[in-house]
C-alpha atoms as a PDB file:
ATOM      1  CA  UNK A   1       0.000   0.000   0.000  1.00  0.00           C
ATOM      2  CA  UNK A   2       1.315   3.575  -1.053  1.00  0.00           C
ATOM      3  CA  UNK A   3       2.367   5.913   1.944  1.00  0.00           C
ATOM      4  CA  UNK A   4      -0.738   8.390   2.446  1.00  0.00           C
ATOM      5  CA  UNK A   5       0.173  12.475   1.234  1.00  0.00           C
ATOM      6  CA  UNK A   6      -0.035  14.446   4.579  1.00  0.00           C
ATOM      7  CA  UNK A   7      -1.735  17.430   4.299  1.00  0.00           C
ATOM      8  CA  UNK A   8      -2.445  20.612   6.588  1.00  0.00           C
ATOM      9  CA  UNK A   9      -5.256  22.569   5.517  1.00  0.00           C
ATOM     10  CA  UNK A  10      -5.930  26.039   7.019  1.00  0.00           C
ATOM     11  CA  UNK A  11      -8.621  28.165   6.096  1.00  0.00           C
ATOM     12  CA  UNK A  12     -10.485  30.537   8.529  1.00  0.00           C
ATOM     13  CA  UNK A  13     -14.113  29.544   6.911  1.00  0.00           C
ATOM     14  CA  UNK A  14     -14.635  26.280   8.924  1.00  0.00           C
ATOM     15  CA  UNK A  15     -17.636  24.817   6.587  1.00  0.00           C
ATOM     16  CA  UNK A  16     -15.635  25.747   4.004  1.00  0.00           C
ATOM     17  CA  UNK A  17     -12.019  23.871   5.548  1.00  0.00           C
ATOM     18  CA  UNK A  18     -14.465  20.830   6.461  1.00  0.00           C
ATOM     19  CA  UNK A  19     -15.416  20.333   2.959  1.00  0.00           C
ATOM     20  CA  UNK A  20     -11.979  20.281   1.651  1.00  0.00           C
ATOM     21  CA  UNK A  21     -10.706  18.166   4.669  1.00  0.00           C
ATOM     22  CA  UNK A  22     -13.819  15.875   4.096  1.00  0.00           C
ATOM     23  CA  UNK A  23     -12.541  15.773   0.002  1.00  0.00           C
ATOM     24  CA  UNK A  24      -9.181  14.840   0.891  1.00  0.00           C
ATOM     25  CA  UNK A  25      -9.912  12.121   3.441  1.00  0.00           C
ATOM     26  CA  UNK A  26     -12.290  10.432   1.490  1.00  0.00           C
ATOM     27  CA  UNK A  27     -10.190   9.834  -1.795  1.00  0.00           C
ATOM     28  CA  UNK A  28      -8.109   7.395   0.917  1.00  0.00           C
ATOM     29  CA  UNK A  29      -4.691   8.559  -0.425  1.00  0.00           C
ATOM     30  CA  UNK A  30      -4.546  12.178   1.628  1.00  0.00           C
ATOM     31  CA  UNK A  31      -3.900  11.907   5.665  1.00  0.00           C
ATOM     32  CA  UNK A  32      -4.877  15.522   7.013  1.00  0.00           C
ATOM     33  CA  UNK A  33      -2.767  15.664  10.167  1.00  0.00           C
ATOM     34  CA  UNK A  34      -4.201  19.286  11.138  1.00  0.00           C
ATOM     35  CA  UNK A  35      -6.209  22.475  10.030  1.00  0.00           C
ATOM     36  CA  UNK A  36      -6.046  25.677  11.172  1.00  0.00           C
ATOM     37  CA  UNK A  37      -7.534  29.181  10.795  1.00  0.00           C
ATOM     38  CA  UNK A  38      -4.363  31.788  10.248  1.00  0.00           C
ATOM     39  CA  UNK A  39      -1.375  32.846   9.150  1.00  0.00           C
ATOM     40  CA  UNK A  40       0.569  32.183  12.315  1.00  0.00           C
ATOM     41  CA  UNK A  41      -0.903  28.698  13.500  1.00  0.00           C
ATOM     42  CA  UNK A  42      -0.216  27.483   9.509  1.00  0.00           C
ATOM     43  CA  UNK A  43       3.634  28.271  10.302  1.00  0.00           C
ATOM     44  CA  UNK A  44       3.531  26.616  13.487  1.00  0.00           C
ATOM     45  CA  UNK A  45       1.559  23.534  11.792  1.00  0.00           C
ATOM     46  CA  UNK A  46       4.178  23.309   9.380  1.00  0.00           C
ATOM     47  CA  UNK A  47       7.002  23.269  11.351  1.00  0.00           C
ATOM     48  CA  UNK A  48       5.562  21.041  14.210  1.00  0.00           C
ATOM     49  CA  UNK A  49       4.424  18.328  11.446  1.00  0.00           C
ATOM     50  CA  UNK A  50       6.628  19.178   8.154  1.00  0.00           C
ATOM     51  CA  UNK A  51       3.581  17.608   5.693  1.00  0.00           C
ATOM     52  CA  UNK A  52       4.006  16.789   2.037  1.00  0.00           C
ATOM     53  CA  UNK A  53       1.119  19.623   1.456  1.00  0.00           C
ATOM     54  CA  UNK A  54       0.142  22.699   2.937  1.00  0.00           C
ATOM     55  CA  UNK A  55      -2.942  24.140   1.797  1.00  0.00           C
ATOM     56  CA  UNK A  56      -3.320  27.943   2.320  1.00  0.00           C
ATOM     57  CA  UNK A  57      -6.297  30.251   1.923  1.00  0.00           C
ATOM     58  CA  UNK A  58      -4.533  34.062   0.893  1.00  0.00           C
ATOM     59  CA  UNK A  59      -7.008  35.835   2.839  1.00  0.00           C
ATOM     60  CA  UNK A  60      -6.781  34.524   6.199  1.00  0.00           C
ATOM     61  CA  UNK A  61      -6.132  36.622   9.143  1.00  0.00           C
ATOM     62  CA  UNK A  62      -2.152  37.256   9.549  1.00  0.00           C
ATOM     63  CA  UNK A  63      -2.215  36.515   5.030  1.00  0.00           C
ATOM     64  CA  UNK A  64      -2.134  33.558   3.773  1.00  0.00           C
ATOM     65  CA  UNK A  65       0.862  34.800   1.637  1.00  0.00           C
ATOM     66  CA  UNK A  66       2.504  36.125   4.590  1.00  0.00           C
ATOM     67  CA  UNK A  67       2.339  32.345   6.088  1.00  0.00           C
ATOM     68  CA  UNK A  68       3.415  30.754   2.446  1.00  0.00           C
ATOM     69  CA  UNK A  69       6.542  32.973   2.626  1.00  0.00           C
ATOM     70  CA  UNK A  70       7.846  31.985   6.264  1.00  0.00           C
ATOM     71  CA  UNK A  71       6.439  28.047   5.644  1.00  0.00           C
ATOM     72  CA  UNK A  72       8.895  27.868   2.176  1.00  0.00           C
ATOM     73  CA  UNK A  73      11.618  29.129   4.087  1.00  0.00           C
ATOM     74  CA  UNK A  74      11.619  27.513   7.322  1.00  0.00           C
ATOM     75  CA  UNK A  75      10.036  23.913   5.616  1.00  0.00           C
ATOM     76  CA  UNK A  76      11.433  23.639   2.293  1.00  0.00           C
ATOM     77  CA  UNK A  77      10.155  20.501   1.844  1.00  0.00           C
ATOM     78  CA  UNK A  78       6.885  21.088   2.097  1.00  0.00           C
ATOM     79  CA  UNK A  79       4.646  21.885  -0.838  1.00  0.00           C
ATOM     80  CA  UNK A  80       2.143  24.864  -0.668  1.00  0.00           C
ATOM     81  CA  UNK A  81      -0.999  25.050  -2.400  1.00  0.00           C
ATOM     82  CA  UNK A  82      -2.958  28.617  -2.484  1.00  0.00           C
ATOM     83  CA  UNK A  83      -6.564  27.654  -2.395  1.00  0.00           C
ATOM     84  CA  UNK A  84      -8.035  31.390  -2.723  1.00  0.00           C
ATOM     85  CA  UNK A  85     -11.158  32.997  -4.226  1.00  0.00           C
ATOM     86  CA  UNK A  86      -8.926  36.007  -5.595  1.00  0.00           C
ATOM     87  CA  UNK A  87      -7.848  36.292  -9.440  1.00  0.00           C
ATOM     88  CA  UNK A  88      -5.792  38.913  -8.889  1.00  0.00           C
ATOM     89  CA  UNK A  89      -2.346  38.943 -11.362  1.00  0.00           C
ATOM     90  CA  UNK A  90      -0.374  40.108  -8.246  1.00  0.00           C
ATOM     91  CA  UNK A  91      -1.564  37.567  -5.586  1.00  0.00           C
ATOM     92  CA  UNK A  92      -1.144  34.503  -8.185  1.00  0.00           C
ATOM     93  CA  UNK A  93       2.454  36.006  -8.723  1.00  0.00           C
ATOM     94  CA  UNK A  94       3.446  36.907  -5.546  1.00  0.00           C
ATOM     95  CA  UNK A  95       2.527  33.664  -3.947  1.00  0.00           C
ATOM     96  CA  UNK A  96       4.203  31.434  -6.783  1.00  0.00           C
ATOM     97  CA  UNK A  97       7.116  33.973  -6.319  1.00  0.00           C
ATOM     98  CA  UNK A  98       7.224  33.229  -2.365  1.00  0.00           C
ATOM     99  CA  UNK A  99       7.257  29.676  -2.434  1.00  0.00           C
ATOM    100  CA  UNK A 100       3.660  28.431  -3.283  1.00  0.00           C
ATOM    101  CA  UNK A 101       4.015  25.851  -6.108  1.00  0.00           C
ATOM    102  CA  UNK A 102      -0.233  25.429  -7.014  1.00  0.00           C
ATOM    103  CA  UNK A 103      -3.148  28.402  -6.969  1.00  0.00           C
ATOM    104  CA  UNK A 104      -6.460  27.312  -6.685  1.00  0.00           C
ATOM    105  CA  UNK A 105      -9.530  28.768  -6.797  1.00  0.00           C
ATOM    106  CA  UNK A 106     -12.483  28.081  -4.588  1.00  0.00           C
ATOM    107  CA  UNK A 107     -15.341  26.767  -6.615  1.00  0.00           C
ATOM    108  CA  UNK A 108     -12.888  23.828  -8.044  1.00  0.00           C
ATOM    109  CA  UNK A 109     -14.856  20.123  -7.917  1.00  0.00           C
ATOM    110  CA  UNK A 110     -13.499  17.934  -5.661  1.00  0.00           C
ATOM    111  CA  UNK A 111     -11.979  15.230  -7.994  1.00  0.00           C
ATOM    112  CA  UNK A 112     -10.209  18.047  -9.522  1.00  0.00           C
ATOM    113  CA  UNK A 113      -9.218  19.368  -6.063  1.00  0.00           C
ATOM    114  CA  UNK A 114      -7.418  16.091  -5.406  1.00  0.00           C
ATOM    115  CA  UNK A 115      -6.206  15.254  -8.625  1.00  0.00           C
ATOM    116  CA  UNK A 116      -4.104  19.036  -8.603  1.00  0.00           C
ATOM    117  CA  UNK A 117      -3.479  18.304  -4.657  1.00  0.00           C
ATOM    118  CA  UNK A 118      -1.949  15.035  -5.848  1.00  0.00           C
ATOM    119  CA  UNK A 119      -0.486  16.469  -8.354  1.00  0.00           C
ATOM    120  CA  UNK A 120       1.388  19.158  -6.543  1.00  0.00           C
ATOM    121  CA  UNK A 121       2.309  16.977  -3.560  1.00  0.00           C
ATOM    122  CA  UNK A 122       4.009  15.166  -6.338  1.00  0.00           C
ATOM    123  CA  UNK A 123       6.153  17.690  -7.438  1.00  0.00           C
ATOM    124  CA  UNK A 124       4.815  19.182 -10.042  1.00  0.00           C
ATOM    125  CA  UNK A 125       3.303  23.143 -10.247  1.00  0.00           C
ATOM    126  CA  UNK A 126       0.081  23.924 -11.022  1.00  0.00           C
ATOM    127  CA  UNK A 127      -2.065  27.704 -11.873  1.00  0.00           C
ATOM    128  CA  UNK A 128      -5.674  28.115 -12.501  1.00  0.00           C
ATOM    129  CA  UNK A 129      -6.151  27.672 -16.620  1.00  0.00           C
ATOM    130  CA  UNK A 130      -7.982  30.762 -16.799  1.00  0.00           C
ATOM    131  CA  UNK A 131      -5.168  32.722 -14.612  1.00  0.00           C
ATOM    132  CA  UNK A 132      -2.117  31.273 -16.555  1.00  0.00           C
ATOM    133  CA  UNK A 133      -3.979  32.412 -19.824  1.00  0.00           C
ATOM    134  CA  UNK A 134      -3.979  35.860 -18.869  1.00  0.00           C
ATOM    135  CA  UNK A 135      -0.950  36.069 -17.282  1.00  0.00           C
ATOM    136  CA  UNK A 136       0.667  34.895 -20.509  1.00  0.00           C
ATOM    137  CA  UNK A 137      -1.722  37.247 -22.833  1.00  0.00           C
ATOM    138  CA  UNK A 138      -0.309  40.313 -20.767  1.00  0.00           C
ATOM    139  CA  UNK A 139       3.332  38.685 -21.122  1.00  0.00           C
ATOM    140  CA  UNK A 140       3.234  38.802 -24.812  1.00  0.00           C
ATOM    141  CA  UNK A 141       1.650  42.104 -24.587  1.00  0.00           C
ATOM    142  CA  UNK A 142       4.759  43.715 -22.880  1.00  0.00           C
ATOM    143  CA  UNK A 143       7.088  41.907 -24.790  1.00  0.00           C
ATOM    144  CA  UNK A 144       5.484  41.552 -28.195  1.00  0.00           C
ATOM    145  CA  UNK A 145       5.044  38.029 -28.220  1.00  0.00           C
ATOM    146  CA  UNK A 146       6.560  34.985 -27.498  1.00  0.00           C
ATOM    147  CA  UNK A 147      10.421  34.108 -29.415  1.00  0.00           C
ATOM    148  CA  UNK A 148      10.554  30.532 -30.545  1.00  0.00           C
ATOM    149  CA  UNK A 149      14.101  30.261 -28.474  1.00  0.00           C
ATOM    150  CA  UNK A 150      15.824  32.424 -26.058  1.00  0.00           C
ATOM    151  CA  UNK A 151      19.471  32.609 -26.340  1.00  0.00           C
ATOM    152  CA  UNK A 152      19.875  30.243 -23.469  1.00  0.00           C
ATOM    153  CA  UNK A 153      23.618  28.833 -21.860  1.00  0.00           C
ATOM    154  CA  UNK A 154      23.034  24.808 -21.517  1.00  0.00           C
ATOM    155  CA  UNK A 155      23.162  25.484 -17.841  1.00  0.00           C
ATOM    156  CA  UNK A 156      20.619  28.390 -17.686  1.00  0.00           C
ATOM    157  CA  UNK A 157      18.192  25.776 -19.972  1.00  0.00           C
ATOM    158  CA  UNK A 158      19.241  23.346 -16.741  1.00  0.00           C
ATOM    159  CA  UNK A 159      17.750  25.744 -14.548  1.00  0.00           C
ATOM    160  CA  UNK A 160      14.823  27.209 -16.522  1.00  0.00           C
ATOM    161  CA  UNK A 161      13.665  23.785 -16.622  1.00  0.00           C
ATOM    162  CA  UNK A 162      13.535  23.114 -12.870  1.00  0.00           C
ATOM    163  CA  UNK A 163      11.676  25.862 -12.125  1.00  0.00           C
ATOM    164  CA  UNK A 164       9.468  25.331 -14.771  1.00  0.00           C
ATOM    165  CA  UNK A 165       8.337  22.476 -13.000  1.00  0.00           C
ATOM    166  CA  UNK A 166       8.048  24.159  -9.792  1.00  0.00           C
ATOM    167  CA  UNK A 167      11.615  23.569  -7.844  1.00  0.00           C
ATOM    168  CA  UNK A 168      12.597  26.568  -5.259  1.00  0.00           C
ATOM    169  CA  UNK A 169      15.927  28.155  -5.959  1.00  0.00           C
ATOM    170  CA  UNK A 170      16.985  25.944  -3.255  1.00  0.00           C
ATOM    171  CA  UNK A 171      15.743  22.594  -4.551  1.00  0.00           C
ATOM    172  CA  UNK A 172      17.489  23.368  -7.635  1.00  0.00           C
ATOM    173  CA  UNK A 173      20.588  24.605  -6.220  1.00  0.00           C
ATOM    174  CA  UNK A 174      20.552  20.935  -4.180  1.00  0.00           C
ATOM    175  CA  UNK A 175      19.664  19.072  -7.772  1.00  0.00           C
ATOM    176  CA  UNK A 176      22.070  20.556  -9.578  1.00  0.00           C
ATOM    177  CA  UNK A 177      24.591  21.137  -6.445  1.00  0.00           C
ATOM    178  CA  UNK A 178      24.943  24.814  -6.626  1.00  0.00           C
ATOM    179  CA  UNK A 179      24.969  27.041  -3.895  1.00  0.00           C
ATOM    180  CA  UNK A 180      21.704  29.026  -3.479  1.00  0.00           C
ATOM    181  CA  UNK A 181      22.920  32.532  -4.408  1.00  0.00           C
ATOM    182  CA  UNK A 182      24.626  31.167  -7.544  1.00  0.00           C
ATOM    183  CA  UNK A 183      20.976  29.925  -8.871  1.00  0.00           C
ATOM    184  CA  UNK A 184      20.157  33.189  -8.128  1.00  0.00           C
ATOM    185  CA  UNK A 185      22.173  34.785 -10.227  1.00  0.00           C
ATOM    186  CA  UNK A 186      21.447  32.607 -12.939  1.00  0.00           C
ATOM    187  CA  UNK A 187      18.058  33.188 -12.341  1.00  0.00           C
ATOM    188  CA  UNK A 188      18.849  37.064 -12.929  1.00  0.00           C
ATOM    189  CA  UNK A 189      20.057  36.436 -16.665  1.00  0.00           C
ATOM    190  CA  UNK A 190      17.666  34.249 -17.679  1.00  0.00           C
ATOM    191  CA  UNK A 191      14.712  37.048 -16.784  1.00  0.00           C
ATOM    192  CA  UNK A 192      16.864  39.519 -18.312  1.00  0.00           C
ATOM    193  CA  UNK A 193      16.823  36.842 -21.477  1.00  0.00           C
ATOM    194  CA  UNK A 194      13.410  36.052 -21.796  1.00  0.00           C
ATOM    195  CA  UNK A 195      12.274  39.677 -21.026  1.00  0.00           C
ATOM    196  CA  UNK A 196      10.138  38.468 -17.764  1.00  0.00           C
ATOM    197  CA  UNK A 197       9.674  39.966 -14.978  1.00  0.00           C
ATOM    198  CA  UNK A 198       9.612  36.759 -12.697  1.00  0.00           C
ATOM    199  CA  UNK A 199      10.020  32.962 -12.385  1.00  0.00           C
ATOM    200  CA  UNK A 200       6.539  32.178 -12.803  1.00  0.00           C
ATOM    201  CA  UNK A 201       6.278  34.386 -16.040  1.00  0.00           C
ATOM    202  CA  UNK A 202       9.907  32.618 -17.057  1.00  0.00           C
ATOM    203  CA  UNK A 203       7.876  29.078 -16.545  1.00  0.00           C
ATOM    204  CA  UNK A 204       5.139  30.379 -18.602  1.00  0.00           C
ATOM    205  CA  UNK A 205       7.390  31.252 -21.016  1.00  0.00           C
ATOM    206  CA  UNK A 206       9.292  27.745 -20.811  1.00  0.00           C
ATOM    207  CA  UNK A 207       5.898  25.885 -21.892  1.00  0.00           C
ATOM    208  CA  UNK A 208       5.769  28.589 -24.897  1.00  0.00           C
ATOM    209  CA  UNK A 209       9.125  27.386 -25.629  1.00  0.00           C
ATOM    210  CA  UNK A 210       9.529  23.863 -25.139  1.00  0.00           C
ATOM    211  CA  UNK A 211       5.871  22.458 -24.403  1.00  0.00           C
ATOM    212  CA  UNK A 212       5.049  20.638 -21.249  1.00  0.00           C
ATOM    213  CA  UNK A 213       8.245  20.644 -19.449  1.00  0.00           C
ATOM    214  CA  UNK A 214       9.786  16.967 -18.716  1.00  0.00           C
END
């Protein structure tokens, strides 16, 4: 029998964090070892029980951001879902640019809610269809469309790649072995390259290029 996904879910509508909970559970392959209702009992959560999956609603008291933020630096190995009614460009960028590696929105079924869980427990990333869309309408916009091929070094491909499939600059500095602030500064040229103004718009931008990233 495959080892159960543990999952914290925190949300600060309890109806609302019983449904999900009640989701999870019943598919049999989730074990939700806690909930909560804000920003500071999610970090606590996450430290005291370093799950595969967090699951964070953005506008809980203390922000749900705020908590993402603190959770992907002090539990790097845990993965953080934003499970959020808001469709704002900023929020779905600033959370995938502090750590969060999935944004859902509320209003998602619940086989689709645990196939993307599963999915991002798994390793992979994961943005609302309708949000990447229009992030990657006002990315061409800016930089009048997509090129084929950036002028890429092998390494900064290496790199572009990871993150395209939702790695931290510190899960690819340990794939590739590179210290943190060198990723960084690879990280710098290639959004200079692709004429991005962050990772998640570079990942966008990787799928123009190279299709679904393997």
């Amino acid at each position: 029998m495959n080892k159960k996904i543990s999952v914290i879910v925190v949300d600060d509508h309890p109806l609302y964090r019983s449904g999900v909970v009640r989701t999870l559970e019943d598919d049999g392959g989730f074990d939700v070892v806690a909930e909560g209702s804000d920003a500071v009992t999610a970090v606590q959560l996450a430290q005291q029980h370093k799950p595969d999956l967090i699951v964070l609603d953005i506008s809980m008291p203390g922000n749900g951001l705020e908590a993402a933020r603190r959770i992907a630096d002090l539990v790097p190995r845990t993965r953080i879902a934003m499970l959020t009614v808001s469709e704002a460009d900023d929020d779905v960028v600033r959370a995938l640019d502090l750590g969060a590696s999935g944004y859902i929105q509320k209003g998602v079924g619940g086989p689709d809610l645990v196939r993307i869980a599963r999915s991002i427990a798994m390793g992979q990333s994961y943005v609302a269809p309708g949000l990447a869309a229009r992030l990657l309408v006002g990315m061409r916009t800016r930089t009048g469309g997509v090129q084929a091929q950036a002028d890429l070094t092998a390494r900064e491909e290496q790199i572009l790649r990871l993150v395209a499939k939702g790695l931290s600059n510190k899960e690819v500095g340990r794939s590739l072995n590179l210290q943190e602030k060198t990723v960084k500064h690879y990280m710098t040229n290639i959004l200079q390259k692709l004429q991005v103004r962050n990772r998640v718009e570079a990942a966008i931008k990787a799928g123009e290029m190279w299709g679904k990233v393997g």
